[in-house]
N, C-alpha and C. Protein backbone atom coordinates (compact mmCIF):
# COMPACT_ATOMS: atom_id res chain seq x y z
N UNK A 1 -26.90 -5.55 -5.13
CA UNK A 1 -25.60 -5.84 -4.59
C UNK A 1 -24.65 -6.21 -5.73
N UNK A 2 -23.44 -5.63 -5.30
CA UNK A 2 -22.40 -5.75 -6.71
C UNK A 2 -21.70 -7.20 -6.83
N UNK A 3 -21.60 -8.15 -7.63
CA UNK A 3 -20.67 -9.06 -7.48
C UNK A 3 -19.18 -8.99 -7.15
N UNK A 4 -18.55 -8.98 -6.35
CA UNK A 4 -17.10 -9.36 -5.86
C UNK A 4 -16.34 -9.11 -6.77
N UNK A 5 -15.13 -8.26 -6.83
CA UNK A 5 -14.23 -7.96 -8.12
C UNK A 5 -13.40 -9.07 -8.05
N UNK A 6 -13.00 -9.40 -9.54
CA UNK A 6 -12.02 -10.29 -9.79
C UNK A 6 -10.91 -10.01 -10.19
N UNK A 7 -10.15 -10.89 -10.67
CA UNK A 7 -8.95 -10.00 -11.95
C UNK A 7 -9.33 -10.30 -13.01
N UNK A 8 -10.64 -10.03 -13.78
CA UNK A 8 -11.45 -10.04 -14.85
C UNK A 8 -11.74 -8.73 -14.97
N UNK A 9 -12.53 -8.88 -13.70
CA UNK A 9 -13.19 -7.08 -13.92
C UNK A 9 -12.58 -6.13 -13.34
N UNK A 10 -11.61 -6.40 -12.49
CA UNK A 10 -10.14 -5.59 -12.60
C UNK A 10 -9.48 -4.98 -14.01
N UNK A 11 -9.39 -6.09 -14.46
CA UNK A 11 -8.79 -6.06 -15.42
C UNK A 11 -9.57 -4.98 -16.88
N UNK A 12 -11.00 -5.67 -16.86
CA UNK A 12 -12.04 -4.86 -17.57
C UNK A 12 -12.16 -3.21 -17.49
N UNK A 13 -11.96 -3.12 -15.90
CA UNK A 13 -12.36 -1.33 -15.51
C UNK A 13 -10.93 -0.92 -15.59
N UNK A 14 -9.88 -1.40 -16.50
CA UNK A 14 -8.44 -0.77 -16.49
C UNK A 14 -7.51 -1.05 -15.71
N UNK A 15 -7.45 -1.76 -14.69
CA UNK A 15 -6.51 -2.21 -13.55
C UNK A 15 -5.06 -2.64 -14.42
N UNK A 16 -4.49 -2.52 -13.75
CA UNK A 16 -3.25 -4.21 -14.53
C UNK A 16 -2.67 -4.57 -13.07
N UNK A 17 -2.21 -5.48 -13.30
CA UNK A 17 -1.28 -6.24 -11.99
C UNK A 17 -0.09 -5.84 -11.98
N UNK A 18 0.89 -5.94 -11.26
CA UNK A 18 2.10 -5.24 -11.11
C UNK A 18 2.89 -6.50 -10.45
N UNK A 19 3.89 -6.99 -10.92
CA UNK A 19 4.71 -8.42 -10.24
C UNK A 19 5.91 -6.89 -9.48
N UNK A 20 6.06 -7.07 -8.11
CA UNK A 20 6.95 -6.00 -7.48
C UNK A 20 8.18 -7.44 -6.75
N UNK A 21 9.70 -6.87 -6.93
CA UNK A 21 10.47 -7.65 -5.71
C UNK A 21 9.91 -6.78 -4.40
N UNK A 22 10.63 -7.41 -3.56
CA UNK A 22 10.32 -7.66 -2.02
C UNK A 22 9.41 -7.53 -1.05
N UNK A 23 9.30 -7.11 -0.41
CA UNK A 23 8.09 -6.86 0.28
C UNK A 23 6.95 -6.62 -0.17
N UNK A 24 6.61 -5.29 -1.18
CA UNK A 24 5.29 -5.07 -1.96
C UNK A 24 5.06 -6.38 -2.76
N UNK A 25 5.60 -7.17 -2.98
CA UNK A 25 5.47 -8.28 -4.09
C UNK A 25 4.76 -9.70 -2.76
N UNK A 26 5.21 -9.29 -1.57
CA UNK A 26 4.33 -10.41 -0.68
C UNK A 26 3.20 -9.96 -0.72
N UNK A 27 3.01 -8.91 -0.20
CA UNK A 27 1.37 -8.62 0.03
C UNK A 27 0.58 -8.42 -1.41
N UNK A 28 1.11 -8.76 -2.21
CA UNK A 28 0.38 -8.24 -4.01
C UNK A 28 -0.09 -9.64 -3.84
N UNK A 29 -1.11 -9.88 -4.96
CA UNK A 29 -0.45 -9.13 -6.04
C UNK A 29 -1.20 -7.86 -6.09
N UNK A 30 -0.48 -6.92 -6.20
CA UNK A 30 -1.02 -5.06 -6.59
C UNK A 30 -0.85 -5.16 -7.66
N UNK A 31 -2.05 -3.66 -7.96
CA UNK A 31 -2.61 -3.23 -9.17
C UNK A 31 -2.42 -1.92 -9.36
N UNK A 32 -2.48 -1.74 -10.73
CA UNK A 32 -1.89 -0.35 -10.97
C UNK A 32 -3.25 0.10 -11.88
N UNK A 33 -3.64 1.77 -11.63
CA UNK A 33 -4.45 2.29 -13.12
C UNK A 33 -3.94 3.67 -13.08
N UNK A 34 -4.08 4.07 -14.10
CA UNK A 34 -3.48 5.28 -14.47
C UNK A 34 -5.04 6.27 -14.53
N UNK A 35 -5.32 7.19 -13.98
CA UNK A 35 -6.71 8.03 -13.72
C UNK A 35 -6.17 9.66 -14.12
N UNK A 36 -7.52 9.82 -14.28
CA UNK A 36 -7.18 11.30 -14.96
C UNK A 36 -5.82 12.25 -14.22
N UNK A 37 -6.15 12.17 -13.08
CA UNK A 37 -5.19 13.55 -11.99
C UNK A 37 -3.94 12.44 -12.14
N UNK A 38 -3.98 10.90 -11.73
CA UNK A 38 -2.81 10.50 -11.22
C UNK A 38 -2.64 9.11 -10.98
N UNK A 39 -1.87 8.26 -10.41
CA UNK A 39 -1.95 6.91 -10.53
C UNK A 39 -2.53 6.72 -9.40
N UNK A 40 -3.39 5.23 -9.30
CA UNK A 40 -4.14 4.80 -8.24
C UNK A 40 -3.30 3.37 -8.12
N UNK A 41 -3.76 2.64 -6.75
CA UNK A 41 -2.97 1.63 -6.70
C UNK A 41 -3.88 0.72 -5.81
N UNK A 42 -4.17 -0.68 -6.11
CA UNK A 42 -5.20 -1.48 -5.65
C UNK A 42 -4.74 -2.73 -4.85
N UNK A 43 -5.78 -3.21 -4.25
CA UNK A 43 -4.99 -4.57 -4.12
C UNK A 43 -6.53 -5.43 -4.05
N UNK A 44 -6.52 -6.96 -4.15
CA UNK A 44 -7.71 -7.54 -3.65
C UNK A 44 -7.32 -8.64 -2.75
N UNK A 45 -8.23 -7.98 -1.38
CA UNK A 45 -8.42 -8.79 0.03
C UNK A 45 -8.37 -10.13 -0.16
N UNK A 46 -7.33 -10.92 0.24
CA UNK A 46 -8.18 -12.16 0.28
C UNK A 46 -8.02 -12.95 2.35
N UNK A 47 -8.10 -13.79 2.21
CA UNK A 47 -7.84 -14.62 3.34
C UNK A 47 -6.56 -14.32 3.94
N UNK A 48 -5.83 -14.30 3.36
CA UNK A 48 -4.39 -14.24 3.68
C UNK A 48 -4.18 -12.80 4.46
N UNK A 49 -4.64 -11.82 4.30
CA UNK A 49 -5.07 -10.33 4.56
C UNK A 49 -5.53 -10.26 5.95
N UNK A 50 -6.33 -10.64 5.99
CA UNK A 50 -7.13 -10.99 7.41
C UNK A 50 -6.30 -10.66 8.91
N UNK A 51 -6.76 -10.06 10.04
CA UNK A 51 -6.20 -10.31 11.30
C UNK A 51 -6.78 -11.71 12.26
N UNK A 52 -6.79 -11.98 13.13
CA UNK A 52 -7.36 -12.67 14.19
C UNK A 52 -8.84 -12.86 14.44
N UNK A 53 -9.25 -11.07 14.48
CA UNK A 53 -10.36 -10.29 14.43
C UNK A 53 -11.29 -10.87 13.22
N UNK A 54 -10.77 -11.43 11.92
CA UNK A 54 -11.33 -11.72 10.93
C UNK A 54 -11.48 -10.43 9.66
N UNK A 55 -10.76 -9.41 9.68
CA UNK A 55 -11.05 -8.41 8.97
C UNK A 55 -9.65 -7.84 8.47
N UNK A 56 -9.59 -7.23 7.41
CA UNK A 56 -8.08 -7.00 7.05
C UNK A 56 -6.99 -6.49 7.93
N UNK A 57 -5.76 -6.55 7.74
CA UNK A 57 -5.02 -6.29 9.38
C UNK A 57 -4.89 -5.26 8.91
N UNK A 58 -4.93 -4.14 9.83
CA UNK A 58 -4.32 -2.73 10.01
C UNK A 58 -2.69 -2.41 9.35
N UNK A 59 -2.07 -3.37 9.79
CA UNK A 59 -0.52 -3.35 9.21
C UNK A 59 -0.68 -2.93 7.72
N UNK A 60 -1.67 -4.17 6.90
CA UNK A 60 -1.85 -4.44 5.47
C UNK A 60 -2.26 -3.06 4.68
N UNK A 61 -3.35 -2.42 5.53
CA UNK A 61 -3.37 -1.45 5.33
C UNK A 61 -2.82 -0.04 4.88
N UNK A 62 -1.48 0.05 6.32
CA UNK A 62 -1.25 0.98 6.52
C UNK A 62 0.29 0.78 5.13
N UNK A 63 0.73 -0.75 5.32
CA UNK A 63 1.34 -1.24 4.18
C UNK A 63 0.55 -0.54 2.33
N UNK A 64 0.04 -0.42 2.62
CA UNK A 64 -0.80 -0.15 0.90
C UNK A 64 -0.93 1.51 1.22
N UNK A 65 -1.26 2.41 1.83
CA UNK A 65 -1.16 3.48 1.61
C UNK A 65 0.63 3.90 2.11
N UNK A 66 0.93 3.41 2.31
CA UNK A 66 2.78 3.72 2.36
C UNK A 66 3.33 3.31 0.80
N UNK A 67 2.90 2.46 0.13
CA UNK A 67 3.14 1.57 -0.98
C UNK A 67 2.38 2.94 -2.22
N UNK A 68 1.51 3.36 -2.01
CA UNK A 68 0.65 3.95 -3.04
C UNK A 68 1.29 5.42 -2.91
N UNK A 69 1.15 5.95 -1.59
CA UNK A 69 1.53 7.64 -1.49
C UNK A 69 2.95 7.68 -2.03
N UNK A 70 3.92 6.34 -1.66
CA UNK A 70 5.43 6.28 -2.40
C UNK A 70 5.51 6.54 -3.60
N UNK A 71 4.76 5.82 -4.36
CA UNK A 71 4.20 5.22 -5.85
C UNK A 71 4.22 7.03 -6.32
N UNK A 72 3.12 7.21 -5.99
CA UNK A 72 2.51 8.77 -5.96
C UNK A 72 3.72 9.70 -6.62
N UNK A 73 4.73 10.44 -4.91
CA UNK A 73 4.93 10.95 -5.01
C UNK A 73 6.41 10.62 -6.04
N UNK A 74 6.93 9.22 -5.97
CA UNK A 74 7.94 8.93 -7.24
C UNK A 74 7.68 9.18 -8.60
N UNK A 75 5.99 9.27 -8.77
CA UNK A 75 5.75 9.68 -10.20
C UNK A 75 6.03 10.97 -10.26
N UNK A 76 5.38 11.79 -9.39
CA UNK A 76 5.52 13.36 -9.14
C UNK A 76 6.51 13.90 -9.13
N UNK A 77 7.58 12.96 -8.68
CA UNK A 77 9.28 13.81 -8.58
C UNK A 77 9.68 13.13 -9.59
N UNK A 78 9.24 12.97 -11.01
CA UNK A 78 9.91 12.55 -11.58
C UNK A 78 11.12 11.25 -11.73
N UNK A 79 10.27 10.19 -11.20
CA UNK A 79 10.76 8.85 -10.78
C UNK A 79 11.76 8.73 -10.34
N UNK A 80 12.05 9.64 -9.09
CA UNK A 80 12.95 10.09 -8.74
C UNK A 80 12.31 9.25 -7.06
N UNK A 81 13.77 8.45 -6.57
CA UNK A 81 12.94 7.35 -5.40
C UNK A 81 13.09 8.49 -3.72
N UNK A 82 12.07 7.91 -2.96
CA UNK A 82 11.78 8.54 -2.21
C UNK A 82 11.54 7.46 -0.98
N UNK A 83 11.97 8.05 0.41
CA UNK A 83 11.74 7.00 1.70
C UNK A 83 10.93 7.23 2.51
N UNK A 84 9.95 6.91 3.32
CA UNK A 84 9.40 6.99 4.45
C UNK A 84 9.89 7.57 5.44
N UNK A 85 9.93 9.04 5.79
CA UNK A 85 10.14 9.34 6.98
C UNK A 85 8.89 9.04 8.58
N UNK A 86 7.31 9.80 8.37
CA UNK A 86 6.04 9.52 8.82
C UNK A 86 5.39 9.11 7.75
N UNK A 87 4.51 8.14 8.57
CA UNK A 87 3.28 8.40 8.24
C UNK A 87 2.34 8.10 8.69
N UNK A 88 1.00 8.83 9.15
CA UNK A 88 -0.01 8.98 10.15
C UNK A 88 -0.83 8.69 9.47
N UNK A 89 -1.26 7.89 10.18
CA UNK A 89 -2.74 6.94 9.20
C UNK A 89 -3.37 6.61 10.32
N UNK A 90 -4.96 7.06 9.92
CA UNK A 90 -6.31 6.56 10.78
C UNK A 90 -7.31 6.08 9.88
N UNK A 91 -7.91 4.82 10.55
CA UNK A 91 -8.58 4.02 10.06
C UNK A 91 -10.09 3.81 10.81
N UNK A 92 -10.91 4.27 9.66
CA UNK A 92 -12.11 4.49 9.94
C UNK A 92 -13.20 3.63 9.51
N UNK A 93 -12.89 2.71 8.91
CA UNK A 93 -13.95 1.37 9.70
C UNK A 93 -13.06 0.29 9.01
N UNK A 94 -13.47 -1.32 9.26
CA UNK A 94 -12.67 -2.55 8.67
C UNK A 94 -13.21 -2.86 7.51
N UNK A 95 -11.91 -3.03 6.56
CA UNK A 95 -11.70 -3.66 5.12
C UNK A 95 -12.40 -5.26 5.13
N UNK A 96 -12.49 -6.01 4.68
CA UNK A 96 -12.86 -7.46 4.20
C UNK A 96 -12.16 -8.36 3.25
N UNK A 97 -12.14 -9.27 3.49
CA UNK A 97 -11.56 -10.38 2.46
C UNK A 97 -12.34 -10.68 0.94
N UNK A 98 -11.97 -10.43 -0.17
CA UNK A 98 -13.30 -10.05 -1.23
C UNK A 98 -13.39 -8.74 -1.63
N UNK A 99 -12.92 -7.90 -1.26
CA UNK A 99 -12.90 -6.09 -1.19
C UNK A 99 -11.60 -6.23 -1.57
N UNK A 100 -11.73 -4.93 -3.07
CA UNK A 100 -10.70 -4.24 -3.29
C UNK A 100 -10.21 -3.10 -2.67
N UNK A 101 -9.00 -3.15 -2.38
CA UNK A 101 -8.58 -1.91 -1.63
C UNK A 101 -7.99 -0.91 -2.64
N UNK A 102 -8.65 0.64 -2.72
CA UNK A 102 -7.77 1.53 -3.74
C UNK A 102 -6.93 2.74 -3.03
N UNK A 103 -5.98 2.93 -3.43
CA UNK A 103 -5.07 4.05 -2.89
C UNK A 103 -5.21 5.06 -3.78
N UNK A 104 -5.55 6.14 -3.25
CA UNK A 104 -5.42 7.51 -3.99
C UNK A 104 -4.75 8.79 -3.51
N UNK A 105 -3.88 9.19 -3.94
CA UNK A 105 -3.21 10.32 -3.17
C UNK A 105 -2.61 11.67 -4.01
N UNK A 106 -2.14 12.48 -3.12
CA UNK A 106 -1.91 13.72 -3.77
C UNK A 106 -0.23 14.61 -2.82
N UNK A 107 0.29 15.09 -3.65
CA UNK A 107 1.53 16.07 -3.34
C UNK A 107 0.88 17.19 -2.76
N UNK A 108 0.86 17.53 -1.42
CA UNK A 108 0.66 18.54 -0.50
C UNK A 108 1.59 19.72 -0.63
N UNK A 109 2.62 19.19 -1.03
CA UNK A 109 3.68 20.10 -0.64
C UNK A 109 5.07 19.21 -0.88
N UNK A 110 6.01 19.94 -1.98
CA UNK A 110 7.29 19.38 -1.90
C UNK A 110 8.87 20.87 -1.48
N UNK A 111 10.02 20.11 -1.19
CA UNK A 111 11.32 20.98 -0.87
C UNK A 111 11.87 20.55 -1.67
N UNK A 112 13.07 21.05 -1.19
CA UNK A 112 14.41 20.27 -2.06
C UNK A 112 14.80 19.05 -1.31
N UNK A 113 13.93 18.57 -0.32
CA UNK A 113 14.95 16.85 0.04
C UNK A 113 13.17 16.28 0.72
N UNK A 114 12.31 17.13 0.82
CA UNK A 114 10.83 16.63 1.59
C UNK A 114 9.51 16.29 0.51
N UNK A 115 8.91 15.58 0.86
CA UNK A 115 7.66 15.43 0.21
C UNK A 115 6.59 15.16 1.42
N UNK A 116 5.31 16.18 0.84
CA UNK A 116 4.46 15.91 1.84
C UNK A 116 3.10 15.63 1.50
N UNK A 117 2.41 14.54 2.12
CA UNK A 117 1.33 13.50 1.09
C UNK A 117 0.31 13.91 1.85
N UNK A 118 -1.00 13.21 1.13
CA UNK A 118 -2.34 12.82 1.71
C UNK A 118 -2.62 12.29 0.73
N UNK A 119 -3.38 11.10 1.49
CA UNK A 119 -4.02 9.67 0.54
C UNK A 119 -5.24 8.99 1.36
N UNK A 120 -5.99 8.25 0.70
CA UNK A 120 -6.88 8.04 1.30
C UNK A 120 -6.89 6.19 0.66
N UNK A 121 -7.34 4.88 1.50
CA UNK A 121 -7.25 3.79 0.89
C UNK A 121 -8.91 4.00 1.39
N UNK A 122 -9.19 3.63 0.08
CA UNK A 122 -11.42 3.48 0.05
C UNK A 122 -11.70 1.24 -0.59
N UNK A 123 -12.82 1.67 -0.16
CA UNK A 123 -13.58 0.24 -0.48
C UNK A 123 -14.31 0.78 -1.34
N UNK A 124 -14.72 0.50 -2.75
CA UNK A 124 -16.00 0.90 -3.48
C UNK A 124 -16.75 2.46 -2.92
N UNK A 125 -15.35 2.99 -3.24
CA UNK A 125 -15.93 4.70 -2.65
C UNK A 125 -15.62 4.73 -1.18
N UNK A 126 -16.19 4.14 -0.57
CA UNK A 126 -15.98 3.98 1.08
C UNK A 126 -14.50 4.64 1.56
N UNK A 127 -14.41 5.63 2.33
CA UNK A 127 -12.69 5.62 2.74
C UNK A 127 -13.11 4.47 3.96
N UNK A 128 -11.77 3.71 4.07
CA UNK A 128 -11.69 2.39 4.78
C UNK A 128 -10.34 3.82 6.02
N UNK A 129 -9.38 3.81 5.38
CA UNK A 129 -8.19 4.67 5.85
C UNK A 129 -7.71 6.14 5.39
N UNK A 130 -7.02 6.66 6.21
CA UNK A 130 -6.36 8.35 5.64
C UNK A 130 -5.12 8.17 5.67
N UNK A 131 -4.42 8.76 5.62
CA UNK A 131 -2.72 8.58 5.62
C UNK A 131 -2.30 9.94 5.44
N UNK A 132 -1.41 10.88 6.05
CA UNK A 132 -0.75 11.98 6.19
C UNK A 132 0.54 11.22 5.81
N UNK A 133 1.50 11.91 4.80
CA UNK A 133 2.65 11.38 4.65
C UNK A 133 3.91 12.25 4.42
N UNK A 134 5.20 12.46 5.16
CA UNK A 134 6.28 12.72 4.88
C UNK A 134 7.31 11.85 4.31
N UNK A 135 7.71 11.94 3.25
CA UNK A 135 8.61 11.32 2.98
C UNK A 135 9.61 12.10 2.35
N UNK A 136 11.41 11.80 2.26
CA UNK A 136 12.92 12.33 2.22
C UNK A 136 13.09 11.38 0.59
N UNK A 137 13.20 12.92 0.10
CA UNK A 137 13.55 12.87 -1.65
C UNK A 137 15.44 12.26 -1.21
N UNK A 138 15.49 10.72 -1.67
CA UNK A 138 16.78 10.62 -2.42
C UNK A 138 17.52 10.79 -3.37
N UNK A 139 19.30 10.89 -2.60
CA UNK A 139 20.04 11.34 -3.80
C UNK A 139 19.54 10.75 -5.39
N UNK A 140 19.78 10.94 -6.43
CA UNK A 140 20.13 10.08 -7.87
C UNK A 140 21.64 9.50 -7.66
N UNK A 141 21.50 8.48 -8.27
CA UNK A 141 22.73 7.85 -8.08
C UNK A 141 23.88 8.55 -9.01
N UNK A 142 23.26 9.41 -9.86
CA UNK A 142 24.26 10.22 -10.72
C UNK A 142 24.57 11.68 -9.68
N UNK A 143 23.90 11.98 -8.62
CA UNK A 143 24.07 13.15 -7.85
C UNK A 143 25.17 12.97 -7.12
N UNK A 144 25.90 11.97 -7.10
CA UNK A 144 27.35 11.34 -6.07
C UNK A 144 28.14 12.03 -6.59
């Protein structure tokens, strides 16, 4: 059995932390690694994570693969920002408090104003969640 990741051995297997404003910055602290194909994006479960049920909330979840496939496809368009139109996410068994959560995703398909995702958030390999994602390429503020 593996010992519990920290931000040691986060830190050790390449992770870094990421300080984000607003919202992504409540549920962080998130982690960033840079992997061969593309960026991955982490977080570690704690208490605070948790539903009622005792197991990470679904929201938190579906929060971290919306947060990661964004991440994703802003690298891909050339850090060029992008919004949430869908996104369809099924969740195929419960996360834990102590468990790192990783986001991994990929560009399906882009237009001139659409981006279209798939990502998967895993536990130690495990997919925990899937995520189908559309999201609407914004203007540049120099495109006005």
């Amino acid at each position: 059995m593996h010992a519990p990741p920290t931000a040691e051995s986060l830190a050790a297997d390449g992770w870094h932390q990421k300080t984000l404003p607003g919202f992504a910055g409540l549920i962080g602290p998130l982690w960033v690694r840079k992997e061969a194909q593309a960026w991955a994006y982490g977080l570690l479960a704690t208490a605070d994570h948790l539903n009622p049920a005792g197991v990470v909330h679904g929201g938190l979840l579906t929060a971290m693969l919306d947060h990661g496939l964004s991440a994703i496809a802003w690298q891909a368009l050339d850090r060029r920002p992008c919004v949430t139109v869908q996104l369809d996410t099924h969740f195929l068994t419960a996360a834990r408090a102590g468990q790192f959560l990783e986001v991994r995703g990929h560009v399906m398909r882009t237009t001139a104003s659409l981006v279209f995702m798939r990502g998967e958030l895993s536990v130690a390999g495990h997919v925990v969640a899937t995520g189908a994602a559309v999201l609407k390429v914004l203007a540049a503020a120099s495109d006005h």
